[in-house]
C-alpha atoms as a PDB file:
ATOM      1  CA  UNK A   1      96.089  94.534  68.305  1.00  0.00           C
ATOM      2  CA  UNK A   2      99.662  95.852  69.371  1.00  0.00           C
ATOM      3  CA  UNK A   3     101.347  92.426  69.563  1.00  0.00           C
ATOM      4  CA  UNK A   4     102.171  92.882  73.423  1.00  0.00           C
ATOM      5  CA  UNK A   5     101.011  90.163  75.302  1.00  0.00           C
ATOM      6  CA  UNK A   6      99.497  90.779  78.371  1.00  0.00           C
ATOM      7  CA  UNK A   7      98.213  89.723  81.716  1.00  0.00           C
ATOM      8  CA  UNK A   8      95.220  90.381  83.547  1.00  0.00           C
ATOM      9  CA  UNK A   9      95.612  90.733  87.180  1.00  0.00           C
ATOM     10  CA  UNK A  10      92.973  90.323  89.412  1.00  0.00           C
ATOM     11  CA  UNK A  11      92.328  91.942  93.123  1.00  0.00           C
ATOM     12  CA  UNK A  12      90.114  92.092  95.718  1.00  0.00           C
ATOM     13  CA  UNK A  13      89.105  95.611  97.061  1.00  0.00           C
ATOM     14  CA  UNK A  14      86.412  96.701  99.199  1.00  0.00           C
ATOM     15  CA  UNK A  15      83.511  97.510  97.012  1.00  0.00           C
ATOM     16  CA  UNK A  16      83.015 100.558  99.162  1.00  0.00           C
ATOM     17  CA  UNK A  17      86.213 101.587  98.705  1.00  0.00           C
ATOM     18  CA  UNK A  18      85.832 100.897  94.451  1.00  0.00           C
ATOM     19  CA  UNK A  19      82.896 102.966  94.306  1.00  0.00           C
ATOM     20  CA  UNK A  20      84.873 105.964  95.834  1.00  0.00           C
ATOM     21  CA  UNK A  21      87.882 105.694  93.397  1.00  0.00           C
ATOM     22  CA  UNK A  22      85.748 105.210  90.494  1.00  0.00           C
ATOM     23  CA  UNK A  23      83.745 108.519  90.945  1.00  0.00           C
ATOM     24  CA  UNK A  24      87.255 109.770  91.004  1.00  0.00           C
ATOM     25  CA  UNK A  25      89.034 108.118  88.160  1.00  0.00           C
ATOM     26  CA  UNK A  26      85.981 109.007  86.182  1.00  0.00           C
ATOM     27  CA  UNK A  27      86.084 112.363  86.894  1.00  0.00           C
ATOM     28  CA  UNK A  28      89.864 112.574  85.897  1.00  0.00           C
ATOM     29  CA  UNK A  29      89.092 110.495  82.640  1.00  0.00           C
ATOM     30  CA  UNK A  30      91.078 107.423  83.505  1.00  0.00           C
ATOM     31  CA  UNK A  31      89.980 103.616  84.391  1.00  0.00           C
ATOM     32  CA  UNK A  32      91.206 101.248  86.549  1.00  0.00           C
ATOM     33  CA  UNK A  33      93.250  99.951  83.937  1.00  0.00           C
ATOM     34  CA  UNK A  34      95.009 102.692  82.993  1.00  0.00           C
ATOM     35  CA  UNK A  35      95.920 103.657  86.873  1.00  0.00           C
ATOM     36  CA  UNK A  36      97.138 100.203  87.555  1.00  0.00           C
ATOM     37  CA  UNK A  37      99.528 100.084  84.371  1.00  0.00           C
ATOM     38  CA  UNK A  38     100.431 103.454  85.519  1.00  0.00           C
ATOM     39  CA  UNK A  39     101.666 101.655  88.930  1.00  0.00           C
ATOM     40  CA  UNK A  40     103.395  99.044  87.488  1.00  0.00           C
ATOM     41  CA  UNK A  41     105.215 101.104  85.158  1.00  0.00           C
ATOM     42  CA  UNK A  42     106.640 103.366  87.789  1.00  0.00           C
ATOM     43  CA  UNK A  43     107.502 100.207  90.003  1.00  0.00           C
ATOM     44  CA  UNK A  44     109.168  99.226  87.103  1.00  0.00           C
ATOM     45  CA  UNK A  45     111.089 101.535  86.074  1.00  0.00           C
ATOM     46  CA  UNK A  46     112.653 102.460  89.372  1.00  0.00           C
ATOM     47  CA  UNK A  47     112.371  99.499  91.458  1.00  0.00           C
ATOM     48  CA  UNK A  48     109.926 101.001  94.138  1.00  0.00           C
ATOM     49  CA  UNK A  49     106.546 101.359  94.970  1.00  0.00           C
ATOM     50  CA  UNK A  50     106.416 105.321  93.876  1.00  0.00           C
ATOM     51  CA  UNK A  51     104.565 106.036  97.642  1.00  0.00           C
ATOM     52  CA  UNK A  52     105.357 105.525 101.009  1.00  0.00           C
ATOM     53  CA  UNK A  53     103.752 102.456 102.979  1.00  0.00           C
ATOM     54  CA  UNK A  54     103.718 102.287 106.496  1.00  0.00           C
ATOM     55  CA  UNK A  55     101.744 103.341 109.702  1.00  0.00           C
ATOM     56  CA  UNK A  56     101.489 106.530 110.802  1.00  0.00           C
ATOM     57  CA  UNK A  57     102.359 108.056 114.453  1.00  0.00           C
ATOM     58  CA  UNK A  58      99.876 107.416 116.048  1.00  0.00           C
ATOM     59  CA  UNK A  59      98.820 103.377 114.540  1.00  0.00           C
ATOM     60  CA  UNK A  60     102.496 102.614 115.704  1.00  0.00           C
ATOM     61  CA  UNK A  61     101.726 104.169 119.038  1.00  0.00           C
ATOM     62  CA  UNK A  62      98.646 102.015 119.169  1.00  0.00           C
ATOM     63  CA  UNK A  63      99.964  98.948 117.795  1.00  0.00           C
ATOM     64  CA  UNK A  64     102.829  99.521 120.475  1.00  0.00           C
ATOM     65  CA  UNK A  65     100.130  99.845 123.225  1.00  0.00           C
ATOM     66  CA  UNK A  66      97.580  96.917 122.051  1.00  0.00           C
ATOM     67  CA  UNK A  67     101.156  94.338 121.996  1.00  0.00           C
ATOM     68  CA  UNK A  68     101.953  95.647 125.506  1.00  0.00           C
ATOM     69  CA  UNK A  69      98.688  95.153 126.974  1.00  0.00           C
ATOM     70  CA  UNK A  70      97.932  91.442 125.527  1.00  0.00           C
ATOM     71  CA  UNK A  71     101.211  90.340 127.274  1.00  0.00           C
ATOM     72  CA  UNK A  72      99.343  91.584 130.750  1.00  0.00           C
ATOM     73  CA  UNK A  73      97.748  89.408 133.054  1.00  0.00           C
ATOM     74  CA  UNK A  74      94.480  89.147 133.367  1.00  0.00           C
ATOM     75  CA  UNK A  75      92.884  90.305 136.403  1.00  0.00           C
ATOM     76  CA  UNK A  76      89.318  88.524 137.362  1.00  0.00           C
ATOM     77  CA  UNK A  77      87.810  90.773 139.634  1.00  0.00           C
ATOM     78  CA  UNK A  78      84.204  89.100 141.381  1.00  0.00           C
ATOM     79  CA  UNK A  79      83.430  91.498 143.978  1.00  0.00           C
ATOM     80  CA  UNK A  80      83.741  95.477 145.126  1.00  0.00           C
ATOM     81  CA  UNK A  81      86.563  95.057 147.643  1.00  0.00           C
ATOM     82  CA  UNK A  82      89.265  93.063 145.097  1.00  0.00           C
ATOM     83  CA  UNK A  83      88.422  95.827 142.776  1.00  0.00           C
ATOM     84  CA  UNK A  84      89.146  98.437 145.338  1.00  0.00           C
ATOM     85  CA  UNK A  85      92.562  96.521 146.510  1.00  0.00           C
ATOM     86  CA  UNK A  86      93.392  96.525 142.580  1.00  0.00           C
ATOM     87  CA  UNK A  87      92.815 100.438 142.257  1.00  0.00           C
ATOM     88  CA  UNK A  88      94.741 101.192 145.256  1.00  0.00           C
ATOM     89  CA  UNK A  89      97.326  99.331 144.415  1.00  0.00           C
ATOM     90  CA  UNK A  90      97.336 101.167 140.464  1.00  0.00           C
ATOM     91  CA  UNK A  91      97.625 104.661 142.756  1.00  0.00           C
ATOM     92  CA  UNK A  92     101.048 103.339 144.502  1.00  0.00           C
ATOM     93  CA  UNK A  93     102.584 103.359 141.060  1.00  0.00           C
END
């Protein structure tokens, strides 16, 4: 034993997404373990998560367009003609 006392640290993960990264750790010769100390380590000893976090283009763009759209009204349409008065009015945009 080293004398280091230590911590376990538990996560949950998709279990589709574990089976992936395990055929890959294994193939690389590391564990779980050893990839997660890695992490810490490097958080540690500069203060940062060593990878960039964020959304891409295009999920922003998305995001962007799903938040504009739930602030729209809802439009109830219950027969042919409303629908047609709604479309024409779209095409005087």
């Amino acid at each position: 034993m080293s004398g280091k006392a230590t911590t376990k640290v538990q996560v949950n993960v998709d279990q589709k997404v574990v089976n992936r990264v395990n055929l890959i750790l294994k193939s690389i010769g590391q564990s779980p373990t050893s990839i997660i100390n890695s992490l810490y380590h490097a958080i540690d000893n500069t203060g940062k998560i060593p990878f960039e976090i964020g959304l891409t283009a295009k999920q922003k763009a998305a995001l962007d367009i799903q938040q504009i759209a739930s602030n729209q009204p809802t439009k109830v349409i219950h027969n042919a003609k409303k629908f047609e008065e709604i479309w024409a009015d779209e095409d005087e945009d």
